[in-house]
Protein backbone atom coordinates (compact mmCIF):
# COMPACT_ATOMS: atom_id res chain seq x y z
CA UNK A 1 0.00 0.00 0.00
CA UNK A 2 1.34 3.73 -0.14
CA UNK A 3 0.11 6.91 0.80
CA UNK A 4 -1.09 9.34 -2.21
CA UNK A 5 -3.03 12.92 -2.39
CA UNK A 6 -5.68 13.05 -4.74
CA UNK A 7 -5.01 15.64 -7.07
CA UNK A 8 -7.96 15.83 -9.57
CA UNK A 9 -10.26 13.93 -11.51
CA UNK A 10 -9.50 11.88 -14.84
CA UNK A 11 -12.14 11.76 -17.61
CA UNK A 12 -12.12 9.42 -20.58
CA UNK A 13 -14.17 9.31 -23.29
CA UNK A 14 -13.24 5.35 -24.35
CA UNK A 15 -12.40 2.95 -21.62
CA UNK A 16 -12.03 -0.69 -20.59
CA UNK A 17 -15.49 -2.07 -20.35
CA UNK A 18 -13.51 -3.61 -16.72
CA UNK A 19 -13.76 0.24 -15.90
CA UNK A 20 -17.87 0.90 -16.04
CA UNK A 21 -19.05 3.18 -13.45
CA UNK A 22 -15.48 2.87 -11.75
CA UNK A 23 -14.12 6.95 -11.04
CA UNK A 24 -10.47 7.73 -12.04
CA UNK A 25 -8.60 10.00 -10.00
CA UNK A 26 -5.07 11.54 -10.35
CA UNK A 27 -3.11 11.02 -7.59
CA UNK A 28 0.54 11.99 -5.89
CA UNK A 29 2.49 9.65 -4.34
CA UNK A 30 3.73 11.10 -0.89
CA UNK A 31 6.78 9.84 0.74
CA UNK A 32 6.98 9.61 5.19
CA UNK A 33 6.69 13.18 5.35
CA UNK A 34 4.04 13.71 3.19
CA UNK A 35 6.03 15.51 0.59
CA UNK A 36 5.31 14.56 -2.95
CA UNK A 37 7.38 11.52 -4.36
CA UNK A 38 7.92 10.65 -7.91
CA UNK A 39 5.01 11.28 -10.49
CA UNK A 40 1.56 11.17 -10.16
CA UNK A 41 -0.70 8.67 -11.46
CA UNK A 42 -4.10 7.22 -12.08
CA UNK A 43 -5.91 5.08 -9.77
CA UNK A 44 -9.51 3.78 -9.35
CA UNK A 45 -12.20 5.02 -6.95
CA UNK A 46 -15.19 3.98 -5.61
CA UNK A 47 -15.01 5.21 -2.12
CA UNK A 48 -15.73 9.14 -3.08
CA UNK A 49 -12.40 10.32 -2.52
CA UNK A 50 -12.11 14.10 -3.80
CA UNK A 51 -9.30 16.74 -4.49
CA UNK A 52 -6.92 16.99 -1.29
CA UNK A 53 -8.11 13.92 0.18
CA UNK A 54 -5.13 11.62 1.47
CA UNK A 55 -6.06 7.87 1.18
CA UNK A 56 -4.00 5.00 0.19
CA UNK A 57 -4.28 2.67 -2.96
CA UNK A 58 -2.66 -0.70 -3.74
CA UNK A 59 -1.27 -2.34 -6.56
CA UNK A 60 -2.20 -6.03 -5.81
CA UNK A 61 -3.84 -7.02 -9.21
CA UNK A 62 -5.45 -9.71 -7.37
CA UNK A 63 -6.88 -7.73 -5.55
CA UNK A 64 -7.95 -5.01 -7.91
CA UNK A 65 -9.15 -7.74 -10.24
CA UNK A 66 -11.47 -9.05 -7.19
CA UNK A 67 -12.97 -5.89 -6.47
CA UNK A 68 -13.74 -4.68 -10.43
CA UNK A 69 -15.09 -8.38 -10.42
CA UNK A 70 -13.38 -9.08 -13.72
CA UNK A 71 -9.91 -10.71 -14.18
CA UNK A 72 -9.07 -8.68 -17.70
CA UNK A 73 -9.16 -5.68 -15.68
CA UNK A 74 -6.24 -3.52 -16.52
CA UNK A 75 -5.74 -1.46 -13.72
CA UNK A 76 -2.36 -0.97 -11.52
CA UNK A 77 -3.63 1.16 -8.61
CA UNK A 78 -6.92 1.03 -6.35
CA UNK A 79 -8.21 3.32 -3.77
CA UNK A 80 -8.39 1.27 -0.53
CA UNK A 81 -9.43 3.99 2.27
CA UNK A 82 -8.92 7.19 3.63
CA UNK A 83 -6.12 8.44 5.99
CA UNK A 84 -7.40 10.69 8.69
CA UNK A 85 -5.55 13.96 9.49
């Protein structure tokens, strides 16, 4: 698991039909200080999670692929919760 910020919304015209009704966010990685830490990327949502939020994703595809329900889902990075302040 690691800590990101959510930094914005993604929209997509086309996606995976493994991504229906599943929200992509942008999101910064943050490092033990909560400074950012390497480049941001795109995870999926489907806890709410809005611009500024801290949570933390995973990259377990098993995981990802169990909660999508599909296993051709093509996704790295899931939201799993929020981190309180």
């Amino acid at each position: 698991m690691q800590t990101v910020q959510v930094i914005g919304n993604a929209t997509s015209t086309i996606k995976h039909p493994a991504l229906d009704g599943w929200r992509l966010l942008a999101v910064q990685p943050l490092d033990i200080k909560d400074q950012p830490d390497g480049f941001p990327f795109l995870a999926i949502d489907n806890l709410g999670a809005g611009k500024g939020d801290t949570v933390f994703v995973t990259s377990d595809g098993k995981s990802i692929r169990s909660m999508v329900g599909r296993d051709d889902c093509p996704v790295r990075y899931a939201v799993q919760g929020f981190i309180d302040s």
